[in-house]
C-alpha atoms as a PDB file:
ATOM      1  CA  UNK A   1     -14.781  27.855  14.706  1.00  0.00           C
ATOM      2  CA  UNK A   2     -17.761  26.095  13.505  1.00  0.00           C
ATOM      3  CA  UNK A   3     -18.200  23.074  11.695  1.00  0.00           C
ATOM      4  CA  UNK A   4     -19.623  24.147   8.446  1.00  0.00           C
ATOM      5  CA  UNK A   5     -16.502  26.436   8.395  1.00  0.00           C
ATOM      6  CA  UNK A   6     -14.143  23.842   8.693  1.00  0.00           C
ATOM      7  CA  UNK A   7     -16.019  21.736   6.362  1.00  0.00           C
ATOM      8  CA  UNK A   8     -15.890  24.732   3.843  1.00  0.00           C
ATOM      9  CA  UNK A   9     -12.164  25.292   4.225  1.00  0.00           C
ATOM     10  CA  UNK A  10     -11.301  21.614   3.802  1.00  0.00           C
ATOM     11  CA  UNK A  11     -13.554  21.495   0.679  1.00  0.00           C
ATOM     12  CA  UNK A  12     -11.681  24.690   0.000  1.00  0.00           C
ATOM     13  CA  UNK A  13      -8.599  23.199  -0.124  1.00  0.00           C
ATOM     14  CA  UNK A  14      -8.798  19.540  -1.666  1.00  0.00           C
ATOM     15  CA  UNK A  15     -11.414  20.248  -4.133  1.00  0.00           C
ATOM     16  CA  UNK A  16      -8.648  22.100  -6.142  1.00  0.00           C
ATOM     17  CA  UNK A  17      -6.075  19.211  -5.874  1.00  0.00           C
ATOM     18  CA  UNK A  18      -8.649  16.604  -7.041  1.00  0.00           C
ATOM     19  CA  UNK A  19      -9.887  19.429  -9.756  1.00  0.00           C
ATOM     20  CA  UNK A  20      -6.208  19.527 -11.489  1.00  0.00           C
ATOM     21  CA  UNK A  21      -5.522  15.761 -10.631  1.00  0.00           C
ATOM     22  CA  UNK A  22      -8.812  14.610 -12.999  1.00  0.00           C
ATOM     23  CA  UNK A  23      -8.010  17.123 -15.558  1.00  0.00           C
ATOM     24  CA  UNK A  24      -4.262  15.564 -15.930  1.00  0.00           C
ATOM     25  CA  UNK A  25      -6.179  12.804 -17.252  1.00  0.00           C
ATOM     26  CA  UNK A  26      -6.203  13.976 -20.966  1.00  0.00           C
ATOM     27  CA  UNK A  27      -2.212  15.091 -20.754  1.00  0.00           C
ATOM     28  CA  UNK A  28       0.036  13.024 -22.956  1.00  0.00           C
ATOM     29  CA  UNK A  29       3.336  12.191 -21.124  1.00  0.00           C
ATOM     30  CA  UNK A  30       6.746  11.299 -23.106  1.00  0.00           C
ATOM     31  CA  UNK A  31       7.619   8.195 -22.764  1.00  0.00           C
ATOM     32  CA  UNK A  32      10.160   8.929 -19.577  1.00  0.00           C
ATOM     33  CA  UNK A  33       7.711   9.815 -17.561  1.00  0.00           C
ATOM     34  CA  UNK A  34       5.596   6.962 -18.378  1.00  0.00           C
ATOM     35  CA  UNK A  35       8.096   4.899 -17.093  1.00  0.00           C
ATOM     36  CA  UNK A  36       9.014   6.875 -14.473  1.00  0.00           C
ATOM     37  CA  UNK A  37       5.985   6.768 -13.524  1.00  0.00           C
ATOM     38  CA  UNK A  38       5.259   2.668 -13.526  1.00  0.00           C
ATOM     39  CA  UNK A  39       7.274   2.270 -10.600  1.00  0.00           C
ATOM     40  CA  UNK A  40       5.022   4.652  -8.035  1.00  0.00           C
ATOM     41  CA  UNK A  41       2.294   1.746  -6.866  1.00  0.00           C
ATOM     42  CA  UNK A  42       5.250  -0.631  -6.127  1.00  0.00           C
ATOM     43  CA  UNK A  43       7.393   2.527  -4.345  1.00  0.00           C
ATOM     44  CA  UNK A  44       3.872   3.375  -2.120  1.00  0.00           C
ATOM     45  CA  UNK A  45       3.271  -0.171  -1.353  1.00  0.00           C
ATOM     46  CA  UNK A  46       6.900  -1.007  -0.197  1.00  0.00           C
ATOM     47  CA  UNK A  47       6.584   2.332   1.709  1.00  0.00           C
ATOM     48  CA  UNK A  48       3.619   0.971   3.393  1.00  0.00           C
ATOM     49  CA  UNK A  49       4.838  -2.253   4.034  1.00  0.00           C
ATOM     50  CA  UNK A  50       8.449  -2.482   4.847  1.00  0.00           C
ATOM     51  CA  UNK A  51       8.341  -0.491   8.242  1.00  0.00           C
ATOM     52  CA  UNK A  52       5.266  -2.046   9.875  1.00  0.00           C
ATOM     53  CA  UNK A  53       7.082  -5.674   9.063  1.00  0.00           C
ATOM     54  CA  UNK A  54      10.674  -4.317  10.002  1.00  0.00           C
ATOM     55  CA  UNK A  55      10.216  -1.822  12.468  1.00  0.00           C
ATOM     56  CA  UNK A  56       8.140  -4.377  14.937  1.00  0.00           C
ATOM     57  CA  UNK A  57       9.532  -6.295  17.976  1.00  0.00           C
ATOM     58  CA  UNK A  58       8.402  -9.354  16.251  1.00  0.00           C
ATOM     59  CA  UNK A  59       9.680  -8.717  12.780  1.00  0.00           C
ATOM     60  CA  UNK A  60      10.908 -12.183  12.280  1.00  0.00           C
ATOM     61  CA  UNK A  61       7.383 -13.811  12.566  1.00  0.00           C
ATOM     62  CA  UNK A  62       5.691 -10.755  10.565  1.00  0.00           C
ATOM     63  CA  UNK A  63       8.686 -11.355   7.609  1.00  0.00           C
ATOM     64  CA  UNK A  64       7.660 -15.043   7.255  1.00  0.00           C
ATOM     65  CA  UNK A  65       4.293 -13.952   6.539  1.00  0.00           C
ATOM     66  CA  UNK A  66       4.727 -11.402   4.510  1.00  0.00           C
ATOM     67  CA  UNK A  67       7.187 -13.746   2.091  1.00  0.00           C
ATOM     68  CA  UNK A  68       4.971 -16.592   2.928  1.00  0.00           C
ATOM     69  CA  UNK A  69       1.621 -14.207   1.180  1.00  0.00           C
ATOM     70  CA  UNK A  70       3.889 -12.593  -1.348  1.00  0.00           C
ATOM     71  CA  UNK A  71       4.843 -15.768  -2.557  1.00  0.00           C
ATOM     72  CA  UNK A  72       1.158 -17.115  -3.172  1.00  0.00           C
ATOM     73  CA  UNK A  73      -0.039 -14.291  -4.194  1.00  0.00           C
ATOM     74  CA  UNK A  74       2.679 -13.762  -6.827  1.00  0.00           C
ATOM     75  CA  UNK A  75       2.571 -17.951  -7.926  1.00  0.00           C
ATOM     76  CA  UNK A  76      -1.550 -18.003  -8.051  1.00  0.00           C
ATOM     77  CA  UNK A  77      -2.495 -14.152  -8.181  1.00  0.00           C
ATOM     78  CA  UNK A  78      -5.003 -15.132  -5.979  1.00  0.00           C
ATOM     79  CA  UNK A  79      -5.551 -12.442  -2.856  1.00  0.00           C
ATOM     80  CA  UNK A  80      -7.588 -14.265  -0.432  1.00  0.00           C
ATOM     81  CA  UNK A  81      -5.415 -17.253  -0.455  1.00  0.00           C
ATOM     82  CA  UNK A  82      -2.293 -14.421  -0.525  1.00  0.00           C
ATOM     83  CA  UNK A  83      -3.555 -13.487   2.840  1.00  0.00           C
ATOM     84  CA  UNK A  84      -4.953 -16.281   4.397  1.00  0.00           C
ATOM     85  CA  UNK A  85      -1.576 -17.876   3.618  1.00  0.00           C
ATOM     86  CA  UNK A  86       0.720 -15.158   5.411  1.00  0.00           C
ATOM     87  CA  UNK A  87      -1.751 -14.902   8.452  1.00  0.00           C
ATOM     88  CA  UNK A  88      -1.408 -18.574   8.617  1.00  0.00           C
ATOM     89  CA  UNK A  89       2.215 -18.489   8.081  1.00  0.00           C
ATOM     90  CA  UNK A  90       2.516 -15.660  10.832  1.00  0.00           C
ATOM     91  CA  UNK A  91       0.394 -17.442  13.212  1.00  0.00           C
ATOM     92  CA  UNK A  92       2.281 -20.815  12.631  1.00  0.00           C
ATOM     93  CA  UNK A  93       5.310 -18.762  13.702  1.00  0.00           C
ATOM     94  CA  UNK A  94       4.243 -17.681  16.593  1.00  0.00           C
ATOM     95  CA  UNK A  95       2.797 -20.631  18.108  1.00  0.00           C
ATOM     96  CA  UNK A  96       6.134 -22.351  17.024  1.00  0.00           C
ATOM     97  CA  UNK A  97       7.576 -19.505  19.087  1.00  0.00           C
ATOM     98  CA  UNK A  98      10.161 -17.850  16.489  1.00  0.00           C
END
């Protein structure tokens, strides 16, 4: 199979996806859905998160720096010092040996 083809049967396939996604942009939900909908982003990112912390050998360490982050980032809503905080927290774990 050549490349273009493959290029033209991926564009084949997402274009339409992306196509209806934009156009759902003018659609008026009721308000359930709305609300439904407000928890997705927190549902994705705790999806993300949860098993690379929890599902590691060293979970312990990687749990103090993700509450260690989550807790600047939530008290200053500041990102870089959200990370830099939990890296730091992570790596003061280790070297502490916990």
């Amino acid at each position: 199979m050549s490349g273009w083809l493959v290029i033209l049967l991926m564009w084949a396939v997402t274009y339409p996806a992306r196509l209806l996604g934009l156009s759902l942009g003018r659609l008026e939900l009721p308000p359930f859905w709305l609300a439904f909908l407000r928890f997705v982003p927190v549902s994705v990112f705790a999806a993300l998160i949860v098993p690379d912390v929890l599902g590691s050998p060293e979970w312990a360490r990687r749990l103090i720096g993700a509450v260690v982050g989550g807790a600047l980032l939530w008290r200053t809503r500041n990102l870089a010092l959200g990370i830099l905080g939990g890296f730091a927290a992570y790596w003061a774990a280790r070297l502490l040996g916990l």
